[in-house]
Protein backbone atom coordinates (compact mmCIF):
# COMPACT_ATOMS: atom_id res chain seq x y z
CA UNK A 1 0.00 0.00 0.00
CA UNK A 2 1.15 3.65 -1.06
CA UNK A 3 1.58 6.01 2.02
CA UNK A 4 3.43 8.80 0.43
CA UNK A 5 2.76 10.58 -3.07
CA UNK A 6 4.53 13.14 -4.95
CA UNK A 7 2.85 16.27 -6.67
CA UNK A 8 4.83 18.06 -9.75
CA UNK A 9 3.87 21.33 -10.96
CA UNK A 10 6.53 23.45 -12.80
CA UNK A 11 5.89 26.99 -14.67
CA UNK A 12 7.88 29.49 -16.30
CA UNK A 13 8.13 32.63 -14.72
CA UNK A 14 10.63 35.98 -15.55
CA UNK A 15 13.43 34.18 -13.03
CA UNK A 16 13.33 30.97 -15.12
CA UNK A 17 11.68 27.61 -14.69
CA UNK A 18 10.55 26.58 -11.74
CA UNK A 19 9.11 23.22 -10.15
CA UNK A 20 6.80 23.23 -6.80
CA UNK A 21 6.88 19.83 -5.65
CA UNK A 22 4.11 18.33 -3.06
CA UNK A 23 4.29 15.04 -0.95
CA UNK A 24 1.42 14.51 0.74
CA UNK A 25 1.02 11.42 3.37
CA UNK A 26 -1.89 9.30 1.90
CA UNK A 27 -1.52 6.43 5.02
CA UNK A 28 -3.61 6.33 7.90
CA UNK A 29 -0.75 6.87 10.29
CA UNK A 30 2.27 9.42 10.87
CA UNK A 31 5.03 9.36 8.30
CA UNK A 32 8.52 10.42 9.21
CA UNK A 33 10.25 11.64 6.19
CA UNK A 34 13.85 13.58 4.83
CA UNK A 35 12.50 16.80 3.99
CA UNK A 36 16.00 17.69 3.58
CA UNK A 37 15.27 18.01 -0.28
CA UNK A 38 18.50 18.29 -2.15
CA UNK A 39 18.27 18.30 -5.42
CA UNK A 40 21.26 16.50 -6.94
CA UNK A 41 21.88 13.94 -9.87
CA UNK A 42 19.90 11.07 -10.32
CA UNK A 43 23.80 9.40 -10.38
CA UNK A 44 24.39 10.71 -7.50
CA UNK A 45 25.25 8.34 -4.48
CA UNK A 46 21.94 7.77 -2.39
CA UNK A 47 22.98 10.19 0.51
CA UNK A 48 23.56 12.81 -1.58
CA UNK A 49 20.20 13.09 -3.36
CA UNK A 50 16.63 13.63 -2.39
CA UNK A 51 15.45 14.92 -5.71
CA UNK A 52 16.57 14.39 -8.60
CA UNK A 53 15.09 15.75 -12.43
CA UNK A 54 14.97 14.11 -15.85
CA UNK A 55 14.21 17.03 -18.33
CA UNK A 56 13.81 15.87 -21.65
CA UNK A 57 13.99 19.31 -24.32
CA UNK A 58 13.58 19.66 -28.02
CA UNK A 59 17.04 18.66 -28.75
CA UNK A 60 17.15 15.63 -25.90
CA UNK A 61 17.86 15.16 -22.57
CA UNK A 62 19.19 18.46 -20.60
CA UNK A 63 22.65 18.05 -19.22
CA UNK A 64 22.26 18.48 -15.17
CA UNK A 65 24.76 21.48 -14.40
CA UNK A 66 25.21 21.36 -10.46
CA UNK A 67 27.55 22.76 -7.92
CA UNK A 68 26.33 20.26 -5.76
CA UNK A 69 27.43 20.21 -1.78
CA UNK A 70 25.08 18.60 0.50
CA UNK A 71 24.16 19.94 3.60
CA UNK A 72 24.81 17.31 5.93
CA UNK A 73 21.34 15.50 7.87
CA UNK A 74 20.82 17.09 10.60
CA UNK A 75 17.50 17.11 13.09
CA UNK A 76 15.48 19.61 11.20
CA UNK A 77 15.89 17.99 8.10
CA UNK A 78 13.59 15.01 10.03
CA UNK A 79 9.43 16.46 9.46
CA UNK A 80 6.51 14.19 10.91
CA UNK A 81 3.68 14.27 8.69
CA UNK A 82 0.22 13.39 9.78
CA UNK A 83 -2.19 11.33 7.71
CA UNK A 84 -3.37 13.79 4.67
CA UNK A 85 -1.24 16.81 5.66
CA UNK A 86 1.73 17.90 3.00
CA UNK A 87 5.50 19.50 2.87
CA UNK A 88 6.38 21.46 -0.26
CA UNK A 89 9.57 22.59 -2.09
CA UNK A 90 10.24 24.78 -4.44
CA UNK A 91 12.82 23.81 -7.11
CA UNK A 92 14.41 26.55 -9.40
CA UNK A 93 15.22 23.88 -12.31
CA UNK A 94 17.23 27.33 -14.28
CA UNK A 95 19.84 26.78 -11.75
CA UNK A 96 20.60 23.13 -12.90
CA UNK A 97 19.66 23.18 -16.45
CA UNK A 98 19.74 25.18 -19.71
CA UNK A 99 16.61 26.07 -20.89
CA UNK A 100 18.00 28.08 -23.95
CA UNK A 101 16.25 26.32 -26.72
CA UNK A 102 12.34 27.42 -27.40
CA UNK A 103 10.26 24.20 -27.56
CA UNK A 104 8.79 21.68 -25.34
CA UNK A 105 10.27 20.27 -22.27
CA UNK A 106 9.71 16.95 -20.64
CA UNK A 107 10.46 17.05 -16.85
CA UNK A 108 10.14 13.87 -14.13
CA UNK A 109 10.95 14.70 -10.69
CA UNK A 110 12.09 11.65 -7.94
CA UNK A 111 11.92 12.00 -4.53
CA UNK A 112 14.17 9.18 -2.86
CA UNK A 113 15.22 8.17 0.72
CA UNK A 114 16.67 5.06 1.47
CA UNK A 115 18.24 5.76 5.23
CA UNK A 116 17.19 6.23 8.77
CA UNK A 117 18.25 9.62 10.75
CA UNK A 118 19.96 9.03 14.03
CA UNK A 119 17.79 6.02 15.35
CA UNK A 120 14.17 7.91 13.64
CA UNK A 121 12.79 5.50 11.97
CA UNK A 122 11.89 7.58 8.28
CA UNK A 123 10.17 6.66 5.42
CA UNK A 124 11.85 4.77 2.83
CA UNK A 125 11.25 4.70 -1.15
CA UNK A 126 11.72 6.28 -4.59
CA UNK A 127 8.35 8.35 -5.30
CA UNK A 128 7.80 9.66 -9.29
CA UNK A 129 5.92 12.35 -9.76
CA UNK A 130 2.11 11.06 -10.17
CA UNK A 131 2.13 13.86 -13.08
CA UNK A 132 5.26 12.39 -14.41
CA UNK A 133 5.27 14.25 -17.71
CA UNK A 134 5.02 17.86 -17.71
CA UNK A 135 4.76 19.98 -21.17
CA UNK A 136 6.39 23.15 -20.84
CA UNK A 137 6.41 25.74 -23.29
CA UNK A 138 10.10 27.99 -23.06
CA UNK A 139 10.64 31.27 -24.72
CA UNK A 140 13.88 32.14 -26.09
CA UNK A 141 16.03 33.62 -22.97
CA UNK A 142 14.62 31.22 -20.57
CA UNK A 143 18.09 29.82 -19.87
CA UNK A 144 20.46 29.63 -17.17
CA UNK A 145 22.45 32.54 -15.51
């Protein structure tokens, strides 16, 4: 049985593209999760990562362009979410990736977590967005600072 779900909604705005994400508990108990939310490479080793993006444009996949350091786990990073209730992110996708090419734009976020914080038990899984494709239309001079 699902207990977590993950929400996508991205839109194109005068500071560049940007993705909201939503995870919403859908079990009928508490869910401890990472809300750490570092975005990183889906290659990325699994402690480094929480999201990750797969952006598909009119000329193929985007190249991710990090300067990735992850903030180590600490306490707040660990969020208790009751049955129903929701934590959101907001992910500004210009920052990782070149949107420099007018066209359509394919983009899949993951949420992942595959450890336990300091004895807290936390929830464990890879979540794709339930809305996995999203069409975006990108002007010219949409791209990345």
């Amino acid at each position: 049985m699902e207990e977590l779900i993950l929400f996508l909604d991205v839109v194109l705005v005068k500071e560049g593209v940007i993705a909201k994400l939503t995870l919403q508990n859908i079990s009928d108990h508490t869910l401890h999760i990472n809300a750490r939310f570092c975005v990183n490479s889906r290659w990325a080793p699994p402690g480094e990562r929480d999201l990750s993006f797969e952006i598909v444009g009119p000329e193929g996949p985007l190249e991710f362009l990090p300067k990735v350091r992850p903030t180590p786990m600490n306490p707040s990073f660990v969020r208790a979410l009751k049955p129903k209730e929701t934590v959101e992110t907001v992910a500004r996708l210009s920052e990782d990736f070149s949107f420099d090419k007018p066209g359509k734009y394919q983009i899949t976020a993951t949420y992942e977590n595959w450890f336990d914080f300091h004895g807290q038990t936390l929830w464990k899984g890879k979540l794709v967005a339930t809305k996995d494709l999203v069409i975006l239309d990108v002007k010219p001079g949409a791209k990345r600072e």
